[in-house]
PDB file of N, CA and C in Angstrom:
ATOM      1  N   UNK A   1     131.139 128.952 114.108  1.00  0.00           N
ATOM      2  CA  UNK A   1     130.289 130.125 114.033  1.00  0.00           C
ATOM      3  C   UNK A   1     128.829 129.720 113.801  1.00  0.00           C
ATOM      4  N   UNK A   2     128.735 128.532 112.867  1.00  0.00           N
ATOM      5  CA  UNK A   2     127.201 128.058 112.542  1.00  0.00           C
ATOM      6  C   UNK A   2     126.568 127.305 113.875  1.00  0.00           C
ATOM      7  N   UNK A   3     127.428 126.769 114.581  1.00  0.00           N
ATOM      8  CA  UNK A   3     126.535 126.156 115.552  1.00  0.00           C
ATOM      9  C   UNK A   3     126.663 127.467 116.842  1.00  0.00           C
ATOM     10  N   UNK A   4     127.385 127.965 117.205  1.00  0.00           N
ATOM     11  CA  UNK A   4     127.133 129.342 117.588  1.00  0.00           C
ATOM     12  C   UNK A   4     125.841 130.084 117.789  1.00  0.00           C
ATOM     13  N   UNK A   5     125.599 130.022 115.849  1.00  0.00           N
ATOM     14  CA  UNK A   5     124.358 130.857 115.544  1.00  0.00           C
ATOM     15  C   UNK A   5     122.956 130.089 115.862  1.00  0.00           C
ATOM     16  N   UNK A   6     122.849 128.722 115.929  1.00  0.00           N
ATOM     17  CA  UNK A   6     121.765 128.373 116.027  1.00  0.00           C
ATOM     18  C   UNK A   6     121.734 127.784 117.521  1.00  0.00           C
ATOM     19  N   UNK A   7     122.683 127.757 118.373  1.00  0.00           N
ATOM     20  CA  UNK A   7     122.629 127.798 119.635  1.00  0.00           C
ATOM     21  C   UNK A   7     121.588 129.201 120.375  1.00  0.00           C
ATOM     22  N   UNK A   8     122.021 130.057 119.638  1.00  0.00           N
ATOM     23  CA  UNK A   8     121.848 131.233 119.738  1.00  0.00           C
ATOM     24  C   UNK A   8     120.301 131.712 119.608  1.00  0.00           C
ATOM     25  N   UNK A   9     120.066 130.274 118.405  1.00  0.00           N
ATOM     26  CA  UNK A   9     118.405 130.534 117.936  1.00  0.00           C
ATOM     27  C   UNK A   9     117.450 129.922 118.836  1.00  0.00           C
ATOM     28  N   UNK A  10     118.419 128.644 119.280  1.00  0.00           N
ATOM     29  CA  UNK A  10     116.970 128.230 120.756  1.00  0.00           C
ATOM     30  C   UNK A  10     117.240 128.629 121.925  1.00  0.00           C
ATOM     31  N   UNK A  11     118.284 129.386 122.059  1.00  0.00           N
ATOM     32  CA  UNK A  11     118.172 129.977 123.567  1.00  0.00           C
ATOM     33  C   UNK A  11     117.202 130.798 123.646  1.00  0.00           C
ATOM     34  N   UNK A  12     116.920 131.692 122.481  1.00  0.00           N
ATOM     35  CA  UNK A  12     116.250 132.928 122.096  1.00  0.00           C
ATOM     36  C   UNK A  12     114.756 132.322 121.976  1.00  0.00           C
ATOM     37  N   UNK A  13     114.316 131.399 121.324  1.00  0.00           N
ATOM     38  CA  UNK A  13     113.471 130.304 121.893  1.00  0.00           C
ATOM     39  C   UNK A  13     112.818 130.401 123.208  1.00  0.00           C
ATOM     40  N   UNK A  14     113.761 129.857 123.288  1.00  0.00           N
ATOM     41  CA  UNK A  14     113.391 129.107 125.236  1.00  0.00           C
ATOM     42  C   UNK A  14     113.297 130.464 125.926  1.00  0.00           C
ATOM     43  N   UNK A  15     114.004 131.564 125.572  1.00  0.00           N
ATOM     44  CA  UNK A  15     113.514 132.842 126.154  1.00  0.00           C
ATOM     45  C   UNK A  15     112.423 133.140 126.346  1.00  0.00           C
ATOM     46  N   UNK A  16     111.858 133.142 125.264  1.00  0.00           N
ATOM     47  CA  UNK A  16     110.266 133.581 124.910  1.00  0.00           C
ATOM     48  C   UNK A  16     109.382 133.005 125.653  1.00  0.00           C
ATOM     49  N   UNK A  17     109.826 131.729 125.504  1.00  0.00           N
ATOM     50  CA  UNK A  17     108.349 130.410 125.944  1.00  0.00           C
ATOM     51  C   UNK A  17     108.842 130.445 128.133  1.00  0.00           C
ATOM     52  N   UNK A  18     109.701 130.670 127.671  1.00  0.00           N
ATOM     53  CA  UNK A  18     109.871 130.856 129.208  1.00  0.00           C
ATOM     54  C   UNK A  18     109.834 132.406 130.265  1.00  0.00           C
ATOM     55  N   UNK A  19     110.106 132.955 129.793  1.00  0.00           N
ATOM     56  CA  UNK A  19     109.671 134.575 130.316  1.00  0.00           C
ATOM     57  C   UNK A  19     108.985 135.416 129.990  1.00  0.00           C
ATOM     58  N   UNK A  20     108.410 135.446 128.575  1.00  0.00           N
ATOM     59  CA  UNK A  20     107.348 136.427 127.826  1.00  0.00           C
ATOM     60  C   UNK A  20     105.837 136.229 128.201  1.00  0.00           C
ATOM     61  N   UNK A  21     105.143 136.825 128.769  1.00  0.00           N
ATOM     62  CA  UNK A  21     103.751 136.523 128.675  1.00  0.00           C
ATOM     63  C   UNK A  21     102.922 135.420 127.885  1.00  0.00           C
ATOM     64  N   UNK A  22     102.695 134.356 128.118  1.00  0.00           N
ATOM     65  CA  UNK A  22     101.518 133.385 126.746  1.00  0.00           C
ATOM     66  C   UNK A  22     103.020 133.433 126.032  1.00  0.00           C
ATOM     67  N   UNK A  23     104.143 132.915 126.279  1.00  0.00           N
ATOM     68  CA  UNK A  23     104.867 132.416 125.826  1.00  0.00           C
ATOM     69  C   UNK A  23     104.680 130.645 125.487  1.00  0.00           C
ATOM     70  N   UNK A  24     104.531 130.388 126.108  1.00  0.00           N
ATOM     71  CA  UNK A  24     103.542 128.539 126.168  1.00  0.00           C
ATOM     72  C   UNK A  24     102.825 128.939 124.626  1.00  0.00           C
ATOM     73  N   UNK A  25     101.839 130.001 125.014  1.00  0.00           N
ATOM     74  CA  UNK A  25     100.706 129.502 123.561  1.00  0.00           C
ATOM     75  C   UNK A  25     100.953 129.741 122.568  1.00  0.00           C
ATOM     76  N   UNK A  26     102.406 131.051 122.437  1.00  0.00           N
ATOM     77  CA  UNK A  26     103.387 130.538 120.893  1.00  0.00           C
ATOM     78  C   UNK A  26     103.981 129.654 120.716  1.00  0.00           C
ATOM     79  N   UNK A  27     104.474 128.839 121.492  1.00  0.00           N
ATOM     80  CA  UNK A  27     104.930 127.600 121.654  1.00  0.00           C
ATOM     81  C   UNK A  27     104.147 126.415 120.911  1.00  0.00           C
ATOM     82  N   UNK A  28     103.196 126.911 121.775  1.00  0.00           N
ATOM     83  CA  UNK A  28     102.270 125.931 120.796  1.00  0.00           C
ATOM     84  C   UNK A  28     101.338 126.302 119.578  1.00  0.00           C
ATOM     85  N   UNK A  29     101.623 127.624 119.173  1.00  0.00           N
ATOM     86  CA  UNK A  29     101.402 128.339 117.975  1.00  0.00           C
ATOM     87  C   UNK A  29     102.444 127.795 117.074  1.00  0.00           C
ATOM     88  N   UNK A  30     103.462 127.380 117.544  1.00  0.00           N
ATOM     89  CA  UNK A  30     104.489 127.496 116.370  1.00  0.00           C
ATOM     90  C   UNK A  30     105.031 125.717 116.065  1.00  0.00           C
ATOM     91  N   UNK A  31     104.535 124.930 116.984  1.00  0.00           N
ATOM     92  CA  UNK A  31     104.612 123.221 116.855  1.00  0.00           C
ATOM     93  C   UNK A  31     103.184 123.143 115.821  1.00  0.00           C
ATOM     94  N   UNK A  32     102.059 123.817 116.063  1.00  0.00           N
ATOM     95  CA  UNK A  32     101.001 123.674 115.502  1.00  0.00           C
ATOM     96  C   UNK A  32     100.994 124.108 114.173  1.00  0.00           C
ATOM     97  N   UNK A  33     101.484 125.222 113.588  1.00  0.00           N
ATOM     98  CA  UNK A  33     102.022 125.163 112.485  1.00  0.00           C
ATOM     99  C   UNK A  33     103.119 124.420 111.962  1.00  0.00           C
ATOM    100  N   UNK A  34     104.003 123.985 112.468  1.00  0.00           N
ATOM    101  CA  UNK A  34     105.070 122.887 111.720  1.00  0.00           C
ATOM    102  C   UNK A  34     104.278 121.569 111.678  1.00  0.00           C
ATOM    103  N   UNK A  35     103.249 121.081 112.324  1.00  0.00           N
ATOM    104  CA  UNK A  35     102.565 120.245 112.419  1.00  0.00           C
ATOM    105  C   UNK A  35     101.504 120.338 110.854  1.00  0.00           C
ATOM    106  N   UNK A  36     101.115 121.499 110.693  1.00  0.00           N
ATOM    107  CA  UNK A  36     100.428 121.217 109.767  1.00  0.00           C
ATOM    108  C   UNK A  36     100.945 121.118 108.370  1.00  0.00           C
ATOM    109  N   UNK A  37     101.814 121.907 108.713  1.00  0.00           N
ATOM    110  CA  UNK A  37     102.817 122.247 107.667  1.00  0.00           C
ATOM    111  C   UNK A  37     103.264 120.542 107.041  1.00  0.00           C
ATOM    112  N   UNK A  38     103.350 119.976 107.841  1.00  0.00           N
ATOM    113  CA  UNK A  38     103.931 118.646 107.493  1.00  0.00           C
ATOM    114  C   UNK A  38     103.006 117.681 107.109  1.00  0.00           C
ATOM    115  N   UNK A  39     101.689 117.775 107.521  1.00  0.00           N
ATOM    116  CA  UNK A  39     100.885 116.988 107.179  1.00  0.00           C
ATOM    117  C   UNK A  39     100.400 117.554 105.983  1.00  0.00           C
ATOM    118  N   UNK A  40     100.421 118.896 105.460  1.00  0.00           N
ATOM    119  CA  UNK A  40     100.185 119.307 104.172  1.00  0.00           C
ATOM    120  C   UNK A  40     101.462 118.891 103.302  1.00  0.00           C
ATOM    121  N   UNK A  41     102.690 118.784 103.974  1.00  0.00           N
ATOM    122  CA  UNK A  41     103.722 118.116 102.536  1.00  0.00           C
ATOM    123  C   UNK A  41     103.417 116.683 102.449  1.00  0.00           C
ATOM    124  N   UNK A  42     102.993 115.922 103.852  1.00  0.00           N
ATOM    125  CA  UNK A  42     102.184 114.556 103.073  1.00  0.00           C
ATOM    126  C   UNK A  42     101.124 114.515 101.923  1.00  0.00           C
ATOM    127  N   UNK A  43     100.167 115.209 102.458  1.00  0.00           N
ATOM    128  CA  UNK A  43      98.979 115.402 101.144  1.00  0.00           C
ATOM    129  C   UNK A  43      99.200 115.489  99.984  1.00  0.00           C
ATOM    130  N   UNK A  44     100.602 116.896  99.770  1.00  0.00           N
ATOM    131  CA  UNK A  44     101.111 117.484  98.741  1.00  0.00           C
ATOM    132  C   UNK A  44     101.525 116.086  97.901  1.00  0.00           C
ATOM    133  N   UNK A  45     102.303 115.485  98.987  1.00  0.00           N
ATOM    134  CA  UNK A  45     103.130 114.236  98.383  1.00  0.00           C
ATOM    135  C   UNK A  45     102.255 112.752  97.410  1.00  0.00           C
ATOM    136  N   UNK A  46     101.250 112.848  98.223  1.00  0.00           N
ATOM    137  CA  UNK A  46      99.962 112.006  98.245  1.00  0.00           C
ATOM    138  C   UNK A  46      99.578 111.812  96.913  1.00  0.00           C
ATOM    139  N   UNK A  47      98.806 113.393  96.799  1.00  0.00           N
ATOM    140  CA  UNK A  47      98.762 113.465  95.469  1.00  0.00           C
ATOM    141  C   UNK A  47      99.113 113.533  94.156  1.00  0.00           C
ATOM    142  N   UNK A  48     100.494 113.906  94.357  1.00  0.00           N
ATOM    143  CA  UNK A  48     101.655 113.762  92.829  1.00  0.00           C
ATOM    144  C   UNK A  48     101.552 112.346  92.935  1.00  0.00           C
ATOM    145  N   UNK A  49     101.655 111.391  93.680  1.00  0.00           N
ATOM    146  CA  UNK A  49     102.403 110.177  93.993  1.00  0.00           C
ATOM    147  C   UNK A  49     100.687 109.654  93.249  1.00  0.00           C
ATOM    148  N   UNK A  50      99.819 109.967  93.145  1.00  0.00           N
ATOM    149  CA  UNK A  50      98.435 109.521  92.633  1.00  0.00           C
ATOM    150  C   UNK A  50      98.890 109.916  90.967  1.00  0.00           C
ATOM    151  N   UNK A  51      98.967 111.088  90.817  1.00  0.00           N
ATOM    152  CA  UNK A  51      99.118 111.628  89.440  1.00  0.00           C
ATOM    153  C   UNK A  51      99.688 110.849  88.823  1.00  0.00           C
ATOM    154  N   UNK A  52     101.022 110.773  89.519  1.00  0.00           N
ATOM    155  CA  UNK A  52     102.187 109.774  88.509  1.00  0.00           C
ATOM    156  C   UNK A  52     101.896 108.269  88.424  1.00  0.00           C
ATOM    157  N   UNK A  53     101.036 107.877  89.142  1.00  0.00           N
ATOM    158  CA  UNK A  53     100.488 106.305  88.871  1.00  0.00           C
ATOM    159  C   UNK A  53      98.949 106.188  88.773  1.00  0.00           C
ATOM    160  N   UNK A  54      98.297 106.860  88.407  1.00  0.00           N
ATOM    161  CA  UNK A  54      97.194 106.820  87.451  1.00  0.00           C
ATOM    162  C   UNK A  54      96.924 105.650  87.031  1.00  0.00           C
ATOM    163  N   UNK A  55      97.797 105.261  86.072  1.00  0.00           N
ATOM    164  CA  UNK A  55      97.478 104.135  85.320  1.00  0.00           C
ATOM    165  C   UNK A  55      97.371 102.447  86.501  1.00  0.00           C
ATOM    166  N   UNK A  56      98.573 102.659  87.118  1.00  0.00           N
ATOM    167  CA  UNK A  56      98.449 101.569  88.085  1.00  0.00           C
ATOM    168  C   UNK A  56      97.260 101.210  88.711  1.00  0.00           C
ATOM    169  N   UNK A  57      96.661 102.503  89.163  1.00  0.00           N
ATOM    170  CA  UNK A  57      95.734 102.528  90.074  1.00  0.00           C
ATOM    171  C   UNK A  57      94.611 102.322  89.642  1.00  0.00           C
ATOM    172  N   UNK A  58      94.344 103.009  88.417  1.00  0.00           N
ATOM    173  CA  UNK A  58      92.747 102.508  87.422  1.00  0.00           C
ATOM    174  C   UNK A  58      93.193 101.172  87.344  1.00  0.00           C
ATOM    175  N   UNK A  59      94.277 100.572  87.122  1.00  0.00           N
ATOM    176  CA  UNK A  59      94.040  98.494  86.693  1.00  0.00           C
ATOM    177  C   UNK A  59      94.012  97.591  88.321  1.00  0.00           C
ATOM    178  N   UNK A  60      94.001  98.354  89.165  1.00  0.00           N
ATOM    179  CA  UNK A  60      93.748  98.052  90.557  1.00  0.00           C
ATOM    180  C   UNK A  60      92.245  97.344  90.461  1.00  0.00           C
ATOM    181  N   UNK A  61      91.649  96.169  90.971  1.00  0.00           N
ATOM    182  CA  UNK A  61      90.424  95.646  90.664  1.00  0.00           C
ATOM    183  C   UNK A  61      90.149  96.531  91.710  1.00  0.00           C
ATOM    184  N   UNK A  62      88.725  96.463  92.113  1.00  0.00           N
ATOM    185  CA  UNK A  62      87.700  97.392  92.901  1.00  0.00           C
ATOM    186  C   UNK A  62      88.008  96.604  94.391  1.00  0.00           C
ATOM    187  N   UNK A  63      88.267  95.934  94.482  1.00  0.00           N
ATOM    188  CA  UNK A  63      88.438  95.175  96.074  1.00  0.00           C
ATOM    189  C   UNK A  63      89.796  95.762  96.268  1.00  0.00           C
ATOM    190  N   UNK A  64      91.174  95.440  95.523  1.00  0.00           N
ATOM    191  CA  UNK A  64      92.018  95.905  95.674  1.00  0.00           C
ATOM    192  C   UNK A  64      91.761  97.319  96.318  1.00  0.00           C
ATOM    193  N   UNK A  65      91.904  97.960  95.099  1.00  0.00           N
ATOM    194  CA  UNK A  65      91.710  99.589  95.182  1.00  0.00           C
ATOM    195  C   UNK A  65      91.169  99.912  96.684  1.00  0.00           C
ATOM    196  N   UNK A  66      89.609  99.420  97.098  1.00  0.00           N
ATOM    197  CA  UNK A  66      89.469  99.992  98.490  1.00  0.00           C
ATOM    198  C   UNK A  66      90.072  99.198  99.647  1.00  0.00           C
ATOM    199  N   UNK A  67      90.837  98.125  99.464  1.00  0.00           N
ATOM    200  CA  UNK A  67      91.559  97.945 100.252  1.00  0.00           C
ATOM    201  C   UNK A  67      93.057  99.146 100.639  1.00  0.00           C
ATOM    202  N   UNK A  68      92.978  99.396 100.100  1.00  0.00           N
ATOM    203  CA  UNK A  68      94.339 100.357  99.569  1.00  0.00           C
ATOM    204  C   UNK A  68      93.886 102.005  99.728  1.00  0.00           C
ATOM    205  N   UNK A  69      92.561 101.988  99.892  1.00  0.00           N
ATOM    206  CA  UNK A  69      92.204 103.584  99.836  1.00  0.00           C
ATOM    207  C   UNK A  69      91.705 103.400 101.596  1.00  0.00           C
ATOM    208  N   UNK A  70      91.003 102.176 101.836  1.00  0.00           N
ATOM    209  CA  UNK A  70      91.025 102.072 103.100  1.00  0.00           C
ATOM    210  C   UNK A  70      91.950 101.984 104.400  1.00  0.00           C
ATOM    211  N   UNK A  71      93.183 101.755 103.604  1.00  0.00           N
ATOM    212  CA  UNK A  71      94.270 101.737 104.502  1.00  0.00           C
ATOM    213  C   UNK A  71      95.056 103.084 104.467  1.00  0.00           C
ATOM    214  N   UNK A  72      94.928 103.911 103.640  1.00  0.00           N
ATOM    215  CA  UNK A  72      95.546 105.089 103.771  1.00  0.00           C
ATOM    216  C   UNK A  72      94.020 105.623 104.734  1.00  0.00           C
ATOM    217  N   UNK A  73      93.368 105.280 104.523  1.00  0.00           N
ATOM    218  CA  UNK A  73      92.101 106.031 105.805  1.00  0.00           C
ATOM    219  C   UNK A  73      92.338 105.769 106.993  1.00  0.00           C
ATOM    220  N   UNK A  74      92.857 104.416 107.102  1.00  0.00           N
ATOM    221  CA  UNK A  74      93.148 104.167 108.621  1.00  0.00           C
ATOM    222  C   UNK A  74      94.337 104.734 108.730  1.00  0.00           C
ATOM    223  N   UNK A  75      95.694 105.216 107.963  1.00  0.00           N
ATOM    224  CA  UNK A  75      96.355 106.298 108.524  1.00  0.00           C
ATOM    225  C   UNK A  75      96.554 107.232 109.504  1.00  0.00           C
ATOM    226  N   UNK A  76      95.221 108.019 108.046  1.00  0.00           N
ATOM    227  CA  UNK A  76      94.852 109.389 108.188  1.00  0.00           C
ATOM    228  C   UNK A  76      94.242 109.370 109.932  1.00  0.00           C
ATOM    229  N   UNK A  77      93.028 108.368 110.476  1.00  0.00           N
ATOM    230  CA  UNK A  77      92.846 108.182 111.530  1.00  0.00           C
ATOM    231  C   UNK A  77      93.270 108.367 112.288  1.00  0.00           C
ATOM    232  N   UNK A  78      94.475 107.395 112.207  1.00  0.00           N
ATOM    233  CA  UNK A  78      95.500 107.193 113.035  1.00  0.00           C
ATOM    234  C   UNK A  78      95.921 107.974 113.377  1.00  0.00           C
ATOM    235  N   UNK A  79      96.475 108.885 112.289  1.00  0.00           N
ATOM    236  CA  UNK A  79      97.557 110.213 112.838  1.00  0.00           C
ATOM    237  C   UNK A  79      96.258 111.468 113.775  1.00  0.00           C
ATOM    238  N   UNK A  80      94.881 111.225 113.387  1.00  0.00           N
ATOM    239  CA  UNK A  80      94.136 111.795 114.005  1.00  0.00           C
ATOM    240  C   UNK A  80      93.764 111.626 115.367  1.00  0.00           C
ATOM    241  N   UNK A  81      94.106 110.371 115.673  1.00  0.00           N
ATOM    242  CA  UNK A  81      93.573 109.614 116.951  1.00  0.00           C
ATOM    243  C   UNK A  81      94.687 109.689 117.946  1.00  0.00           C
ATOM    244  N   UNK A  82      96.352 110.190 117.401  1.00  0.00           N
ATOM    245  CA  UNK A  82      97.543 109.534 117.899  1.00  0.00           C
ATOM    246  C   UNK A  82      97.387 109.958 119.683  1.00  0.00           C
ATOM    247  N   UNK A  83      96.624 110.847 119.874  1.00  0.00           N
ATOM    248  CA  UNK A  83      96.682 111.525 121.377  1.00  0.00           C
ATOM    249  C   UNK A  83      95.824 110.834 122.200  1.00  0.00           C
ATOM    250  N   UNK A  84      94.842 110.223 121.486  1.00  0.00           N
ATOM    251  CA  UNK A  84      93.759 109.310 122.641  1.00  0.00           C
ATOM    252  C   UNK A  84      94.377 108.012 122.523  1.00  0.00           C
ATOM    253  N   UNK A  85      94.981 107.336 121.420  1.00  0.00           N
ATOM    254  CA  UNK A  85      95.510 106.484 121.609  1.00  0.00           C
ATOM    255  C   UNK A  85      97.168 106.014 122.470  1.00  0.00           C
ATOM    256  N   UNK A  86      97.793 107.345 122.080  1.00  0.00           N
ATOM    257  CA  UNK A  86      98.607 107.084 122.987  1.00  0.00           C
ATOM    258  C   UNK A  86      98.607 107.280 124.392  1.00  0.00           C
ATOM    259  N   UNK A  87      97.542 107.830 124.556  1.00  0.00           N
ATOM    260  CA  UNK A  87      97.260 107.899 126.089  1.00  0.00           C
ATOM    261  C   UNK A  87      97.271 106.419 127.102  1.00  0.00           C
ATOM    262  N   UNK A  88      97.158 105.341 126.790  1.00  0.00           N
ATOM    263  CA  UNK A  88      97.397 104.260 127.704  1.00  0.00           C
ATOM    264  C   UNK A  88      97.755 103.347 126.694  1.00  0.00           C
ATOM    265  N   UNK A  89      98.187 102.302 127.709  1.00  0.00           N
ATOM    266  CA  UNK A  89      98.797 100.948 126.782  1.00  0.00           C
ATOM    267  C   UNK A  89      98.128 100.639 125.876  1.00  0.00           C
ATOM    268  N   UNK A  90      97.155  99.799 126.344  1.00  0.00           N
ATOM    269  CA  UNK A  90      96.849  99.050 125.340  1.00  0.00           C
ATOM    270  C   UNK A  90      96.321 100.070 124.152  1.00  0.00           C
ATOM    271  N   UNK A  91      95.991 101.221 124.148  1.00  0.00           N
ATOM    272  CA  UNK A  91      95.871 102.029 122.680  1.00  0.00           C
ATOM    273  C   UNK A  91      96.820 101.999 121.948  1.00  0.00           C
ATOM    274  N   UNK A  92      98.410 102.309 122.914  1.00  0.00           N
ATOM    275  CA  UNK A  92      99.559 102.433 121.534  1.00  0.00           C
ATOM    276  C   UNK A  92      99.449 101.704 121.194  1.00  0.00           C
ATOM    277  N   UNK A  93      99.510 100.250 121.918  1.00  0.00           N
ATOM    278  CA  UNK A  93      99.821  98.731 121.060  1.00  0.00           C
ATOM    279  C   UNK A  93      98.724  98.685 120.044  1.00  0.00           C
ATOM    280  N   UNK A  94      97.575  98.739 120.276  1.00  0.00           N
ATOM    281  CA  UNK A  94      96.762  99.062 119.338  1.00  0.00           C
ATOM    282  C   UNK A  94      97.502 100.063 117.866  1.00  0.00           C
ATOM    283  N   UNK A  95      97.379 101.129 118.143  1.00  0.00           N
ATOM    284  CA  UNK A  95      97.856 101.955 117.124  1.00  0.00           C
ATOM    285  C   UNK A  95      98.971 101.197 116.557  1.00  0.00           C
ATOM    286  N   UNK A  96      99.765 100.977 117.100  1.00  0.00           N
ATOM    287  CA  UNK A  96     101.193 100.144 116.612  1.00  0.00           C
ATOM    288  C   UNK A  96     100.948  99.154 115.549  1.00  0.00           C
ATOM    289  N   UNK A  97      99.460  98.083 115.991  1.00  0.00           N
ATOM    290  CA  UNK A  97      99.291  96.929 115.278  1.00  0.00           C
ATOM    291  C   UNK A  97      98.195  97.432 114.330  1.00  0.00           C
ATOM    292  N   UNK A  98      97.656  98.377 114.241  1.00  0.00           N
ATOM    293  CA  UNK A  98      96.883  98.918 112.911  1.00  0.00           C
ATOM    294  C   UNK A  98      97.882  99.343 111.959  1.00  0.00           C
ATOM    295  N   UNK A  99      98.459 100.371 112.505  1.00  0.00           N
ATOM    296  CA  UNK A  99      99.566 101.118 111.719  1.00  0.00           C
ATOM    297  C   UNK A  99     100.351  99.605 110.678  1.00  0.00           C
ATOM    298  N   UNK A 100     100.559  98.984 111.630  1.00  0.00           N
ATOM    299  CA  UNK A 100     101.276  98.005 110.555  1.00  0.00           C
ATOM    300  C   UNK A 100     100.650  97.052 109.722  1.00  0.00           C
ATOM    301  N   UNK A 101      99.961  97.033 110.016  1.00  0.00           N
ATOM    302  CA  UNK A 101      98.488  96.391 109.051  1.00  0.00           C
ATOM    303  C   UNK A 101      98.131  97.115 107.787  1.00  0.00           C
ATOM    304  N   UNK A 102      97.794  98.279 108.280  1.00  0.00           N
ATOM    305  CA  UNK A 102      97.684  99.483 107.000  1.00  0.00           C
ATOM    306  C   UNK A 102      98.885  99.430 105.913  1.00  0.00           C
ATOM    307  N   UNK A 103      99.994  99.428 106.601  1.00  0.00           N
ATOM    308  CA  UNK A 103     101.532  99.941 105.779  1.00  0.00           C
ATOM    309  C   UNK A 103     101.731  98.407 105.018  1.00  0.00           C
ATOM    310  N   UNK A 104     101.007  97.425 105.967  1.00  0.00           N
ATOM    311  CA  UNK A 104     101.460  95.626 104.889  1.00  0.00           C
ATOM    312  C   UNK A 104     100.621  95.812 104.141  1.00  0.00           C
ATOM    313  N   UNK A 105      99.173  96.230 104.672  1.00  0.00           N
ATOM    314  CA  UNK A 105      98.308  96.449 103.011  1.00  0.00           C
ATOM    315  C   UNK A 105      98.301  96.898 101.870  1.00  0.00           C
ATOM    316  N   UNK A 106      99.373  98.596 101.784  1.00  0.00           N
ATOM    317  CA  UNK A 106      99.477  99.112 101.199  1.00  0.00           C
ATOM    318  C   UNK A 106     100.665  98.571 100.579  1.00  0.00           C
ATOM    319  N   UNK A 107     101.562  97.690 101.330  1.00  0.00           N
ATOM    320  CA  UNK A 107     102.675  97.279 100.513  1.00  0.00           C
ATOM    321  C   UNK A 107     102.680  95.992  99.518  1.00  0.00           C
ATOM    322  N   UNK A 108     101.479  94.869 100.203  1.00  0.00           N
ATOM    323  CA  UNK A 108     101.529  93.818  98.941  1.00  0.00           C
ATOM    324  C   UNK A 108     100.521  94.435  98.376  1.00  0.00           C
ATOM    325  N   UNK A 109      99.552  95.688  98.098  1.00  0.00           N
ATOM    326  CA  UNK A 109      99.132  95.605  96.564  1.00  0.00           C
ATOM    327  C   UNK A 109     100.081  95.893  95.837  1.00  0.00           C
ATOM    328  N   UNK A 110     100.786  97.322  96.449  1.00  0.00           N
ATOM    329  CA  UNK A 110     101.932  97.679  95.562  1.00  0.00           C
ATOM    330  C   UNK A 110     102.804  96.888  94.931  1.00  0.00           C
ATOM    331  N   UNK A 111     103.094  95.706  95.819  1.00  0.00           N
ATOM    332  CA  UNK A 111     103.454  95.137  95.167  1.00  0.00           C
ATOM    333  C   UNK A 111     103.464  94.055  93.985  1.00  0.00           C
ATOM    334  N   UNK A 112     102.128  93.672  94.000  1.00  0.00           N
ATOM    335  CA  UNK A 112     100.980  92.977  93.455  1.00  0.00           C
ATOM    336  C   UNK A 112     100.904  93.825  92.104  1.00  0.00           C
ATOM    337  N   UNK A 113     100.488  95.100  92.397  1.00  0.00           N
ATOM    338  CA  UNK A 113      99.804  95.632  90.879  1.00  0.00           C
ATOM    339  C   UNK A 113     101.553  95.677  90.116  1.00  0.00           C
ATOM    340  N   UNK A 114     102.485  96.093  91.075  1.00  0.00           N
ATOM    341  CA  UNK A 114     103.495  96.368  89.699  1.00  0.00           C
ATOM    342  C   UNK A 114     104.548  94.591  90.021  1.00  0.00           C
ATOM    343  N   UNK A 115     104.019  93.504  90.047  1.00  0.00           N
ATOM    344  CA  UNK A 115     104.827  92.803  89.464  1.00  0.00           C
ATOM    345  C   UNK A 115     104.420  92.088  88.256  1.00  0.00           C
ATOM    346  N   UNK A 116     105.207  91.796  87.129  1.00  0.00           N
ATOM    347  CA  UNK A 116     105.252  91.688  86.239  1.00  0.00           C
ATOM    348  C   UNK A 116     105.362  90.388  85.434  1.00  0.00           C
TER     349      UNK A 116
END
């Protein structure tokens, strides 16, 4: 009956975006809100995840620290850029090899400030 019902929910979907007038631009009314929606539960996340390590982060030396604030910038970029960059090769690969640059940066301070 449950998969029934949500069969039921994207046919009803695909109805819309496919036969209703500017069905397309709710379409993309409604990716554009889950889109933001999600990048606001990152932020949301962002910042508790700051709150609760406070202390870590003030004993972060000053090189550290903007290494680490700089790599969540190149993220943020990133996820800003993802459409011009994925537009041809060599951008994804690009994006691909920042992205992982950023995520190793952010992972040996982390790991750095809390070993003991």
């Amino acid at each position: 009956m449950r998969i029934a019902r949500n069969v039921a929910i994207v046919m009803a979907l695909a109805f819309v975006v496919a036969f209703v007038p500017a069905g397309g631009n709710v379409a993309i009314l409604i990716v554009t809100a889950i889109s933001m929606a999600f990048l606001a539960a990152i932020a949301w996340a962002l910042f508790v995840f700051s709150r609760q390590n406070q202390l870590t982060l003030a004993a972060l030396s000053d090189g550290r620290r903007a290494i680490l604030y700089g790599a969540l910038g190149l993220i943020a970029l990133l996820i800003a850029g993802s459409d011009e960059l994925f537009s041809s090769g060599p951008g994804t690969l690009a994006w691909i090899l920042l992205l992982a640059a950023a995520v190793t940066a952010i992972w040996r301070i982390w790991t750095e400030a809390n070993t003991y």
